[in-house]
Protein backbone atom coordinates (compact mmCIF):
# COMPACT_ATOMS: atom_id res chain seq x y z
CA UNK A 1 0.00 0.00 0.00
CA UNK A 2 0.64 3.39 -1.28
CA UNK A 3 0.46 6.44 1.65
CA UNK A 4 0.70 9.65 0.78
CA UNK A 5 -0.69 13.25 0.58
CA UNK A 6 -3.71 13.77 -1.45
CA UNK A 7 -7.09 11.52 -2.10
CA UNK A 8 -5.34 8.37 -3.63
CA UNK A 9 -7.83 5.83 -4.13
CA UNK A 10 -9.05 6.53 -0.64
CA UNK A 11 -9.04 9.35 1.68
CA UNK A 12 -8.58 8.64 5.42
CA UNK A 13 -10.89 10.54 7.47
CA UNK A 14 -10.40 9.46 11.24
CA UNK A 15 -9.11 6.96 13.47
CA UNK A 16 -9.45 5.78 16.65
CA UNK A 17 -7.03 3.45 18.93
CA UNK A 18 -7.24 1.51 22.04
CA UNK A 19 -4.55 0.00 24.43
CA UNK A 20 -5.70 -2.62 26.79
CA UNK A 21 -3.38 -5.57 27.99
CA UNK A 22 -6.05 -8.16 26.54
CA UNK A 23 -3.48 -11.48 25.20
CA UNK A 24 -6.02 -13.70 22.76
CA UNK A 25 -3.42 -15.11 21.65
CA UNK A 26 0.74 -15.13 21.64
CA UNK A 27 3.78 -16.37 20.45
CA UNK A 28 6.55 -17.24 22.44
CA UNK A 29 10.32 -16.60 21.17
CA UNK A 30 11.70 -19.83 19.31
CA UNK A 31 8.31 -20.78 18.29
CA UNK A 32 6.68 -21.65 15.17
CA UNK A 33 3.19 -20.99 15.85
CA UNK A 34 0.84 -18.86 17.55
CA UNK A 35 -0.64 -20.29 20.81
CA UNK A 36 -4.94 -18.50 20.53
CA UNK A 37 -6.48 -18.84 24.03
CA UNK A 38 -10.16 -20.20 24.19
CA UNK A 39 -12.46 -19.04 21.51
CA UNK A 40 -15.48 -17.90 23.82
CA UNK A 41 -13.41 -15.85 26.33
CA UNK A 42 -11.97 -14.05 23.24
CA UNK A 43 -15.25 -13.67 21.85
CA UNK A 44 -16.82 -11.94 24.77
CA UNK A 45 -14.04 -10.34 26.80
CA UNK A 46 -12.66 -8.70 23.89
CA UNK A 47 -14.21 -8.97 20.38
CA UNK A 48 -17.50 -7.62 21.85
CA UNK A 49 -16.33 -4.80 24.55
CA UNK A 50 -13.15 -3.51 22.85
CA UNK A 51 -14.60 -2.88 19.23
CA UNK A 52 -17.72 -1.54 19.50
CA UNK A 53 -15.76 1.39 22.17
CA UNK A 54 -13.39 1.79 18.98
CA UNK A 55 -15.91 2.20 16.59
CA UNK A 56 -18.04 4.66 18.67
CA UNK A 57 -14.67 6.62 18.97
CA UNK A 58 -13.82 6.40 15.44
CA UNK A 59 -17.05 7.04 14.53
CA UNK A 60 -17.89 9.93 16.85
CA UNK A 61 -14.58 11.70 15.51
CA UNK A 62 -16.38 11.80 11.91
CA UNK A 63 -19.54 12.71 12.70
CA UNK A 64 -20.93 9.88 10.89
CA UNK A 65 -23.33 7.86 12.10
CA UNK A 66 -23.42 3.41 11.99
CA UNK A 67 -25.75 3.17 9.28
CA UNK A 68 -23.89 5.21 6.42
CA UNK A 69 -21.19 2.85 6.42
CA UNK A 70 -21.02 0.72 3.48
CA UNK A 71 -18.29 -1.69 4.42
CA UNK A 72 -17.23 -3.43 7.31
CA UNK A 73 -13.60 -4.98 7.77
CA UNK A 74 -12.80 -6.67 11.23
CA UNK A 75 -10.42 -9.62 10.53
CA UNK A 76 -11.76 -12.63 12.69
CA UNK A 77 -11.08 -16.43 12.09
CA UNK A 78 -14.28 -17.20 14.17
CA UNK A 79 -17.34 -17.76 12.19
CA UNK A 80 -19.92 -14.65 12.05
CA UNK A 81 -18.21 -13.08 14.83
CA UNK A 82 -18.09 -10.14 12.27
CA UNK A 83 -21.74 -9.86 11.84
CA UNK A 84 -22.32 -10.22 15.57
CA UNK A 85 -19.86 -7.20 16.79
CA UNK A 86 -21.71 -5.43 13.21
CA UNK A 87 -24.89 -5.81 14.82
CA UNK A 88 -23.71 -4.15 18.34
CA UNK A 89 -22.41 -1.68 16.61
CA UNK A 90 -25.24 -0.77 14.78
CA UNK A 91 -23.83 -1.16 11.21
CA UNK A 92 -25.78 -2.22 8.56
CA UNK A 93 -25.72 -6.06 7.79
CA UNK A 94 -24.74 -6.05 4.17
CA UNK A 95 -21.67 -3.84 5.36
CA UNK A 96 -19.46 -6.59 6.51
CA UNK A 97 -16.82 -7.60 4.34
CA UNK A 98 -15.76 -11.57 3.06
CA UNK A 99 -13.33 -12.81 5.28
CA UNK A 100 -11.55 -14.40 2.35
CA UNK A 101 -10.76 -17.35 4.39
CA UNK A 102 -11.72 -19.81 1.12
CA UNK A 103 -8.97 -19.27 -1.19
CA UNK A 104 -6.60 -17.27 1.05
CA UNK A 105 -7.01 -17.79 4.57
CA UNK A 106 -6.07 -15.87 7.10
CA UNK A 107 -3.11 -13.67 6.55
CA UNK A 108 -1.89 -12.33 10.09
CA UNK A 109 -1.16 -8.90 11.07
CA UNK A 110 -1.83 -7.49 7.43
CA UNK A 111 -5.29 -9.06 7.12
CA UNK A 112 -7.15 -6.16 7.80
CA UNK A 113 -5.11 -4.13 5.10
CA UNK A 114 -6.17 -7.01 3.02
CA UNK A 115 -10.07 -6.53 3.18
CA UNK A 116 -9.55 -2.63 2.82
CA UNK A 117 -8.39 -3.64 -0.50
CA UNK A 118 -10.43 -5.87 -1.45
CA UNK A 119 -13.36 -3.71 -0.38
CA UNK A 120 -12.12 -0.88 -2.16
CA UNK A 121 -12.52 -2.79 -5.44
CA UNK A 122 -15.86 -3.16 -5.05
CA UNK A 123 -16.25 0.39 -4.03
CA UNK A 124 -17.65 3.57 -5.26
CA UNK A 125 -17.27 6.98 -4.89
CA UNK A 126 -18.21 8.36 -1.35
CA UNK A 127 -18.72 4.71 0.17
CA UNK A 128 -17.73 4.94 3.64
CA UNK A 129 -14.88 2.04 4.45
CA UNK A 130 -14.54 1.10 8.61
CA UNK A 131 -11.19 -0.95 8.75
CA UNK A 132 -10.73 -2.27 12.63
CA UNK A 133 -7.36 -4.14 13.58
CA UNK A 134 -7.97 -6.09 16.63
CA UNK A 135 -4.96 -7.12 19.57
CA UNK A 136 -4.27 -5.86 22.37
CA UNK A 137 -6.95 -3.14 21.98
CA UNK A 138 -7.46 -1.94 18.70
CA UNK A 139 -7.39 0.54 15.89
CA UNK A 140 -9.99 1.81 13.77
CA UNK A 141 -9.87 3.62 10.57
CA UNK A 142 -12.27 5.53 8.89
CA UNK A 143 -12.20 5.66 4.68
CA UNK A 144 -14.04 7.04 2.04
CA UNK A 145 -13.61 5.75 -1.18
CA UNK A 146 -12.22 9.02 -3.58
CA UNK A 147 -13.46 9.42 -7.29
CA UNK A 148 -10.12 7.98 -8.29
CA UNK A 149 -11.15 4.26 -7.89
CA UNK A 150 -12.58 3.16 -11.27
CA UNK A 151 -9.33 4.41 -13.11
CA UNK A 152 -7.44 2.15 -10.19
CA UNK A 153 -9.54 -0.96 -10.78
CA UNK A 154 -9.26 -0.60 -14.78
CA UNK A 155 -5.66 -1.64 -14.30
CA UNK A 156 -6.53 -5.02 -13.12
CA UNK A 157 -4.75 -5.13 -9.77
CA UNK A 158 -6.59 -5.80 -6.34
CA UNK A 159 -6.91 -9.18 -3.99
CA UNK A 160 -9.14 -10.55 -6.50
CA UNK A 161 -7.38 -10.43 -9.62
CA UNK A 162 -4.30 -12.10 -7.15
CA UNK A 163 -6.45 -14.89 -5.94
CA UNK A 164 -7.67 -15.66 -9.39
CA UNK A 165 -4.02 -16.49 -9.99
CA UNK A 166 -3.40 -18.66 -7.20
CA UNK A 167 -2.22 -21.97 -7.24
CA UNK A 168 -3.30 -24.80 -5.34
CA UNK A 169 -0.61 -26.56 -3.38
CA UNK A 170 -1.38 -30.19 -1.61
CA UNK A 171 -0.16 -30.30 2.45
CA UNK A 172 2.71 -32.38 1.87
CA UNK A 173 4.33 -30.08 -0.02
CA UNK A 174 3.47 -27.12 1.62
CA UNK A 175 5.37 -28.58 4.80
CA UNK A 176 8.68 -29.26 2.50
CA UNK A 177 8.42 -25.83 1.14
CA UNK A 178 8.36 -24.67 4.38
CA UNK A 179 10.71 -26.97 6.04
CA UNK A 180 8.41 -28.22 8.82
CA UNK A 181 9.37 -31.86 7.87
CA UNK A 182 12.34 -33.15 6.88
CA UNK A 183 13.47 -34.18 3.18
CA UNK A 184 15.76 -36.15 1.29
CA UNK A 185 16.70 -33.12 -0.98
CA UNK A 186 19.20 -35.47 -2.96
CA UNK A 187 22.91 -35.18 -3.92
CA UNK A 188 21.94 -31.99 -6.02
CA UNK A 189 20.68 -29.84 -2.99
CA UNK A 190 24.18 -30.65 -1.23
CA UNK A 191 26.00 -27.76 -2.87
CA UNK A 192 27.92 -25.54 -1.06
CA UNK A 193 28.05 -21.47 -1.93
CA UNK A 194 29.59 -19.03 -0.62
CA UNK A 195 28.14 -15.90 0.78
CA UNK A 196 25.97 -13.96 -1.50
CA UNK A 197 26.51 -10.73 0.19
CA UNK A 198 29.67 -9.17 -2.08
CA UNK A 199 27.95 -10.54 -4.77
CA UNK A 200 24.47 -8.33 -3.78
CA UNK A 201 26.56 -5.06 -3.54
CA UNK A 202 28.81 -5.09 -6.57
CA UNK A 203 25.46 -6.06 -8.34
CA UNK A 204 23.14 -4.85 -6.81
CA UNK A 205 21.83 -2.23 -9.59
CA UNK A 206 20.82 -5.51 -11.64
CA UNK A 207 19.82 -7.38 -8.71
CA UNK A 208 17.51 -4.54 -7.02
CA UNK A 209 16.01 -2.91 -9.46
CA UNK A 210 16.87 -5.30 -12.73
CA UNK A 211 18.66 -2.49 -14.53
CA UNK A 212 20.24 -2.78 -17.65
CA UNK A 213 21.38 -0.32 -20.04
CA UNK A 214 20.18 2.11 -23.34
CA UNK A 215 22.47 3.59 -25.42
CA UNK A 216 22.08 7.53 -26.05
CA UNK A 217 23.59 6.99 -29.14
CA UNK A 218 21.56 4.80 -31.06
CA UNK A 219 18.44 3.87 -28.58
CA UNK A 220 19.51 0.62 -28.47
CA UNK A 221 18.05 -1.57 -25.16
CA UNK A 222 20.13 -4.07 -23.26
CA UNK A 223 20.88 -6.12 -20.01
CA UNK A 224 23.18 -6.25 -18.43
CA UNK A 225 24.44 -3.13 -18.96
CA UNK A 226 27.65 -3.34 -20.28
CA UNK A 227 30.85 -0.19 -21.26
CA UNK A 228 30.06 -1.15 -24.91
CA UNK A 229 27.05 -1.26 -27.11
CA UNK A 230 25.52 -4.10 -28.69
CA UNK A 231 23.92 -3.28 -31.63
CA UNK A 232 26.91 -3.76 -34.39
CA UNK A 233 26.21 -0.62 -36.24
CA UNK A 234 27.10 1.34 -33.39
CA UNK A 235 29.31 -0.39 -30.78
CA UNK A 236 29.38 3.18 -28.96
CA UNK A 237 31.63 3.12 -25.56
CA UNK A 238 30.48 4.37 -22.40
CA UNK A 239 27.19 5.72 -23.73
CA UNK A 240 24.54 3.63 -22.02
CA UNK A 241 22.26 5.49 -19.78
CA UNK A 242 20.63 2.98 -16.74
CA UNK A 243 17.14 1.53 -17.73
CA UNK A 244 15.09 -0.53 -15.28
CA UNK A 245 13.61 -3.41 -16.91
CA UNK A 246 11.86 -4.32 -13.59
CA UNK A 247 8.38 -2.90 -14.70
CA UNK A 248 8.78 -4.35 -18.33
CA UNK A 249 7.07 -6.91 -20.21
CA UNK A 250 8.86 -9.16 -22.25
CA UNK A 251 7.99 -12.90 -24.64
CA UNK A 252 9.46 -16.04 -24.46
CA UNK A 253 11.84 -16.49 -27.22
CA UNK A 254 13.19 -19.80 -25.77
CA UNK A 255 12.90 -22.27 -22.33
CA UNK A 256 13.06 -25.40 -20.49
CA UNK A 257 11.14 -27.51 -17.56
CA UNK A 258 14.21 -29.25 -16.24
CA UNK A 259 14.07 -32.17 -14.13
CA UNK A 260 17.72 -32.77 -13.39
CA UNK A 261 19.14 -29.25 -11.87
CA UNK A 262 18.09 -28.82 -8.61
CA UNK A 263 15.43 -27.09 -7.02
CA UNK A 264 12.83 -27.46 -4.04
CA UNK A 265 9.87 -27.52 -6.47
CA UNK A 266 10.71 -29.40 -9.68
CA UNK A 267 11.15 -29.04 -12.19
CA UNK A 268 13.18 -25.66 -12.93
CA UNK A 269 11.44 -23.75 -15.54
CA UNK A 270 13.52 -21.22 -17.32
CA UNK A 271 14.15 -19.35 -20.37
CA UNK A 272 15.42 -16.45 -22.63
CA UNK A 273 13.06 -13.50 -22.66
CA UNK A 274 12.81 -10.51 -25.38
CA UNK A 275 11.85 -7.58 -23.71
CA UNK A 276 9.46 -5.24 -25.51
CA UNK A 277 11.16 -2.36 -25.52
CA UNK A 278 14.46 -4.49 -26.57
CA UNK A 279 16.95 -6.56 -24.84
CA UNK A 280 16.39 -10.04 -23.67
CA UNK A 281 17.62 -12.29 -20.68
CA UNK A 282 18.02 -15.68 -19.79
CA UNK A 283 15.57 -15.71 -16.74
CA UNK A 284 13.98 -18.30 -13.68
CA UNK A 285 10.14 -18.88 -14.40
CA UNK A 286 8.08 -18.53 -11.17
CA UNK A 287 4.39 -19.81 -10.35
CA UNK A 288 4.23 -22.26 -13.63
CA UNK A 289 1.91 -24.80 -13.82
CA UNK A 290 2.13 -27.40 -16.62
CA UNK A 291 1.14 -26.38 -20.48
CA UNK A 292 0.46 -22.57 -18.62
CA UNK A 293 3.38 -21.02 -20.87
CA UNK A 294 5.01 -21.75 -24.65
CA UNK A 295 6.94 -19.79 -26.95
CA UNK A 296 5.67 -16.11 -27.20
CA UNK A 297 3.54 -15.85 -23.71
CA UNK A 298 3.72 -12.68 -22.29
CA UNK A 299 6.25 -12.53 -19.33
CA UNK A 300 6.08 -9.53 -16.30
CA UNK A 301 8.72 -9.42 -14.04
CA UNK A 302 8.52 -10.39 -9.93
CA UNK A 303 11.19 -10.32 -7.27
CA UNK A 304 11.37 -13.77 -5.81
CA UNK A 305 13.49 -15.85 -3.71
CA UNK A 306 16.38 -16.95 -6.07
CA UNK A 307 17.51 -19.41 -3.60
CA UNK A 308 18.51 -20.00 -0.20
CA UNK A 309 22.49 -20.89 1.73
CA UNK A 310 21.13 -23.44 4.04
CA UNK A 311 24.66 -23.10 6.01
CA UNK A 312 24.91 -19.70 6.25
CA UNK A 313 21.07 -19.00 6.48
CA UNK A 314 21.05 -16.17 3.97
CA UNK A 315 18.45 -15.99 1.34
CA UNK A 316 19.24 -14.62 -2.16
CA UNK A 317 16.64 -12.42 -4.29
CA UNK A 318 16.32 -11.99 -7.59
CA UNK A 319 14.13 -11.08 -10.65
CA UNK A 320 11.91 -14.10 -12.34
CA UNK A 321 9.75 -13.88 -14.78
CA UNK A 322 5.98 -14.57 -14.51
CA UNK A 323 2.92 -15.21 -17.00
CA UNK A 324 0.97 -12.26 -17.38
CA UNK A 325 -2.12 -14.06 -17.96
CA UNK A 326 -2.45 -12.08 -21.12
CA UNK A 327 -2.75 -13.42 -24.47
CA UNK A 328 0.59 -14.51 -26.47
């Protein structure tokens, strides 16, 4: 998310906060998981007593009464708990928000970020937008929806468009991904490298913000960016300007699925891709599903996990290239 002066896609009109030492649930250091105390308690010790006194606040601040609010976010993994601290509150029933918990799930700390923007997509102009965090207390926030939102939604972003290009991974997998069980990796996976960390910092133009190079002598594109020019008919030295290719659309020219490198979700897809403005690159795929891509798909470009130093615990980035579920 995007905060800054001006109405943006939304224009934040009050909030409201609350500090009470109320622990639902907690984490203790070295764990994996949260530890949630019992649902009921929860329910009625907090859900119902702290939010409705942050939504009165929030609400009093704005001179705006319950019923002109047209959505409702209050992140809660406890069915209809929403509708039920709704109804205290006075707001109208249609008001609160999809939990997104089919084909999501619950996201932690960012969820209620997450339902702002997924209400805001199906927004108009003027809606009112009550966003409540819940822990320890609260905040509350207080939107209206700004006559910027239908040129937002016409470029296709949002949670929806995202969840429409999920992918659906089994349970046994997701714990190997994860590394809550352990794996036979194979001889492949036994690899040593060394630290990534010089290598980050004497690259870290390409690596950051996948720069490469045009030449101000004859507009030529190209990455990396290099002291001389490759387009024969110029071969200028030292012209190229920086160009980020990070926010560029490119097709695939060439690639592979390979089985035998290694790599914790086989197989490897990868390929060489001609960007559109020029200048192509022999890239990882990520988030390819079988007979998804071929020779001319469309490509965007997404900073992903390149791969990770098991020994040293360090995890390298780097740019990948991703279908972008246009037509080739």
């Amino acid at each position: 998310m995007v905060v800054g002066p001006g109405s943006g896609v939304a224009r934040l009109i009050a909030r409201a906060s609350l500090t009470v030492d109320f622990v639902d649930h907690f984490r203790a250091a070295g764990r994996e998981f949260d530890y949630p105390w019992e649902d009921r308690w929860v329910r009625e010790e907090g859900y119902h007593k702290l939010v409705p006194k942050l939504a009165s606040a929030v609400l009093e601040r704005a001179g705006v009464a319950a019923g002109e609010i047209a959505a409702f976010c209050l992140p809660t993994t406890a069915r209809n708990l929403d509708r039920a601290v709704a109804k205290r509150i006075g707001l109208p029933e249609e008001s609160v928000q999809d939990q997104l918990m089919a084909g999501c799930g619950d996201s932690g700390a960012p969820h209620a970020l997450l339902l702002l923007v997924h209400a805001l997509e199906r927004a108009e102009p003027g809606d009112l937008i009550l966003v409540i965090g819940f822990g320890q207390g609260g905040d509350a926030l207080l939107f209206e929806a700004s006559e910027a939102l239908p040129e937002y939604r016409s470029h296709g972003v949002g949670v929806s468009n995202w969840l429409e290009r999920r992918i659906s991974c089994s349970y046994p997998r997701y714990l190997v991904l994860n590394g809550m069980v352990k794996a036979d990796r194979g001889m492949r996976a036994e690899t040593d490298k060394s630290s990534g960390l010089t290598a980050a910092w004497r690259h870290r133009d390409l690596l950051l913000t996948l720069s490469g190079g045009r030449c101000e002598a004859c507009g030529t594109y190209q990455i990396p960016r290099m002291k001389i020019c490759v387009n024969p008919d110029c071969r200028g030295v030292e012209t190229q300007a920086p160009h980020s290719f990070a926010d560029s659309t490119g097709r695939i020219a060439s690639w592979s699925a390979d089985n035998l490198v290694y790599t914790p979700d086989p197989p490897a897809y990868y390929g060489m891709i001609d960007f559109e403005e020029g200048g192509r690159l022999m890239m990882d795929f990520a988030d390819v599903q079988p007979d998804s891509i071929e020779v001319g798909t469309r490509m965007r470009m997404v900073f992903r996990v390149k791969d990770y130093d098991t020994v040293r615990g360090f995890n390298r980035y780097f740019w990948k290239a991703q279908a972008s579920g246009e037509a080739a």
